[in-house]
C-alpha atoms as a PDB file:
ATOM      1  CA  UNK A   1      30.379  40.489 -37.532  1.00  0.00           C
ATOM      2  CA  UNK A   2      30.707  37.506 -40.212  1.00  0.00           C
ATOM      3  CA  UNK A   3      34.183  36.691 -40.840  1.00  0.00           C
ATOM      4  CA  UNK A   4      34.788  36.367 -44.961  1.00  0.00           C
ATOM      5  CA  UNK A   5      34.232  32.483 -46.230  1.00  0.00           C
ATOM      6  CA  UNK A   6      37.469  32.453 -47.693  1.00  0.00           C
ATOM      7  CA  UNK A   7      39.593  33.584 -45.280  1.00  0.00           C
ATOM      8  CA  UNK A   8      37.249  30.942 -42.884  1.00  0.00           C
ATOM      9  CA  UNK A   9      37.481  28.045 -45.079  1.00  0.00           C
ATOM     10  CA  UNK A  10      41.409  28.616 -45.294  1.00  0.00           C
ATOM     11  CA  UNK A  11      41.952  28.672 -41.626  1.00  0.00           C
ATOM     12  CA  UNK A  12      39.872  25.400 -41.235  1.00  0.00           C
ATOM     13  CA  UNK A  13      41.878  24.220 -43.833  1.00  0.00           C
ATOM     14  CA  UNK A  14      44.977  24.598 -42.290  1.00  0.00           C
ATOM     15  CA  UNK A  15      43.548  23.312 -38.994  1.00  0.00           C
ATOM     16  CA  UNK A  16      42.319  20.188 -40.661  1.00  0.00           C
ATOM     17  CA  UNK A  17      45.979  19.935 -42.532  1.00  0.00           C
ATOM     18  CA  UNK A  18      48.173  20.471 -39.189  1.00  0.00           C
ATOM     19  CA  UNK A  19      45.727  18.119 -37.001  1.00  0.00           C
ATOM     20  CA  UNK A  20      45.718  15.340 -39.349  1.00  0.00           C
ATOM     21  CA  UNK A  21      49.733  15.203 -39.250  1.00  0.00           C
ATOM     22  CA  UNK A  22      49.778  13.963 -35.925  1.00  0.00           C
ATOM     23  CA  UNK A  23      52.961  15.473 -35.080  1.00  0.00           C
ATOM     24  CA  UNK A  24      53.883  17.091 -31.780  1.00  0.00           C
ATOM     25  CA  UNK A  25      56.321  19.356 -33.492  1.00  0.00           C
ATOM     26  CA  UNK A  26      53.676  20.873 -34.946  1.00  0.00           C
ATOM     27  CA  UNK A  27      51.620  21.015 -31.952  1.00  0.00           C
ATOM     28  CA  UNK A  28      52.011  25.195 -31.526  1.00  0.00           C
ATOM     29  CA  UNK A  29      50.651  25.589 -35.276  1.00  0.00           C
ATOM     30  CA  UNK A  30      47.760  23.400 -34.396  1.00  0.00           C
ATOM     31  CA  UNK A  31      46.992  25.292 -31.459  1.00  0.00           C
ATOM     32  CA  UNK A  32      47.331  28.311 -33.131  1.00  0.00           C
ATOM     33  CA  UNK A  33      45.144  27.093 -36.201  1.00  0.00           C
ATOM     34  CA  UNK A  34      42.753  26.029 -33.734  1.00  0.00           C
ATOM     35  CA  UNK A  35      42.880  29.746 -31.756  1.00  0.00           C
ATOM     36  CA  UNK A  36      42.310  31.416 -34.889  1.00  0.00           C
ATOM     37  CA  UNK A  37      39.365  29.443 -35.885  1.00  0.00           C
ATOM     38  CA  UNK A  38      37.726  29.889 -32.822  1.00  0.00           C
ATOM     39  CA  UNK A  39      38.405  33.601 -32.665  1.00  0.00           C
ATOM     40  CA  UNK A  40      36.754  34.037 -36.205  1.00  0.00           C
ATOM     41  CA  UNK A  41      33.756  32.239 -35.268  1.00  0.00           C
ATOM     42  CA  UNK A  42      33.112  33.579 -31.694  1.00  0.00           C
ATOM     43  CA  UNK A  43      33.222  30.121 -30.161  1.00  0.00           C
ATOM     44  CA  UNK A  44      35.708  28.745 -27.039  1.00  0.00           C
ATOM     45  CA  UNK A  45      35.836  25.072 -28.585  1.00  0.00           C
ATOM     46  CA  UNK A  46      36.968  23.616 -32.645  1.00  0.00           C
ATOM     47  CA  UNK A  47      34.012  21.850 -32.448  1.00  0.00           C
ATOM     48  CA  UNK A  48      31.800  24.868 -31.713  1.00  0.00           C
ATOM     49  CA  UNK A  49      33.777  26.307 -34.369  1.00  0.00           C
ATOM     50  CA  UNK A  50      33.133  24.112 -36.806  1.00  0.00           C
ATOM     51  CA  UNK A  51      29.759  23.728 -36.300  1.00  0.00           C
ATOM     52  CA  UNK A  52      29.656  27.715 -36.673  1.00  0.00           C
ATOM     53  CA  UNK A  53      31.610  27.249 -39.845  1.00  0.00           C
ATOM     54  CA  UNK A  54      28.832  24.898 -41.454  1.00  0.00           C
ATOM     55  CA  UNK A  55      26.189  27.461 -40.306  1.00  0.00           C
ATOM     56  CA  UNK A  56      27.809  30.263 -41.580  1.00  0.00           C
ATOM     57  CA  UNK A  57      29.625  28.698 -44.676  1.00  0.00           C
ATOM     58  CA  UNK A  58      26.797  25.812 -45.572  1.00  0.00           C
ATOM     59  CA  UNK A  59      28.943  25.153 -48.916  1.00  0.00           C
ATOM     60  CA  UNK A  60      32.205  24.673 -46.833  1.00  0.00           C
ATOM     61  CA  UNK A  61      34.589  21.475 -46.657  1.00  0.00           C
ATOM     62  CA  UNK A  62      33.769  21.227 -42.876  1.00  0.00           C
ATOM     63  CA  UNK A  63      34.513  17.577 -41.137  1.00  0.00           C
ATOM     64  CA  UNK A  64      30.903  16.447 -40.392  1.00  0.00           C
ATOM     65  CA  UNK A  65      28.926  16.466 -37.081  1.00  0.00           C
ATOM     66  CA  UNK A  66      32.008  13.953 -35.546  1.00  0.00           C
ATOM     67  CA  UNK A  67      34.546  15.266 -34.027  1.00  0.00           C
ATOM     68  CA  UNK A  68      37.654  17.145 -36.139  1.00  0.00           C
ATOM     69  CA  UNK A  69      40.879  15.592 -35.600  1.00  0.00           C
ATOM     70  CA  UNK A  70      42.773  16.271 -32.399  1.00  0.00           C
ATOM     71  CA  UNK A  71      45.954  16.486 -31.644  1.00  0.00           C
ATOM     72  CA  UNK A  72      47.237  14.916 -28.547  1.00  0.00           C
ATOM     73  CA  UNK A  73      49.448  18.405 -26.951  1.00  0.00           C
ATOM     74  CA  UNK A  74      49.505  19.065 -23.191  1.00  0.00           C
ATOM     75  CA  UNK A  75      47.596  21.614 -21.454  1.00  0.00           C
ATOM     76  CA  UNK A  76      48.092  24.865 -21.443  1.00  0.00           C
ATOM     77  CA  UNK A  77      47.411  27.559 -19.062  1.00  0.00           C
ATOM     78  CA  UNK A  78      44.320  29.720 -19.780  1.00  0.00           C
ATOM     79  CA  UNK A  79      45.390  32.486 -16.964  1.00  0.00           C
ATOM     80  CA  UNK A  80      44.554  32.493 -13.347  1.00  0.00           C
ATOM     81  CA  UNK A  81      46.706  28.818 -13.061  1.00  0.00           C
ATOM     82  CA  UNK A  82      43.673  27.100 -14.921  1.00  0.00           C
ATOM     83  CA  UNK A  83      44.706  24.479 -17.581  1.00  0.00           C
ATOM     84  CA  UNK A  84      42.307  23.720 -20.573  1.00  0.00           C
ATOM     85  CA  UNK A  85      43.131  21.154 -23.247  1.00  0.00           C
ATOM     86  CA  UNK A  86      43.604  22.139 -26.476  1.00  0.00           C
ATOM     87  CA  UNK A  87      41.215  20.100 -29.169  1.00  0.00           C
END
């Protein structure tokens, strides 16, 4: 399944927009901006994602092969007690 370019551009969008605020208020919507575009593109990472994004999207205002912003928030628990970093 290939999520629709629109819908995927918006989501990185607002990913881009919420990380690039820096602020830990905010750090929920950035996680779940960053859930979202993961989900849509089948990857576990952003940077997987947007790497998928600029494969499926080539025309897409995508950060380059550097990393997208990230947003210091702490861990949070991926089930079974593990912890995973949010980027």
């Amino acid at each position: 399944m290939v999520p629709d370019p629109s819908v995927l551009q918006q989501t990185v969008d607002r990913y881009l927009a919420l990380a690039a605020a820096e602020d830990a208020a905010a750090a929920v919507s950035v996680r779940d901006a960053a859930y979202t575009l993961c989900v849509l593109t089948g990857t576990r990472t952003v940077e997987e994602a947007m790497t998928a994004v600029r494969v499926l999207c080539p025309g897409s205002r995508t950060p380059g092969p550097s990393r997208p912003p990230r947003l210091a928030v702490p861990t949070v628990e991926s089930g079974a007690g593990q912890t995973e970093s949010i980027s």
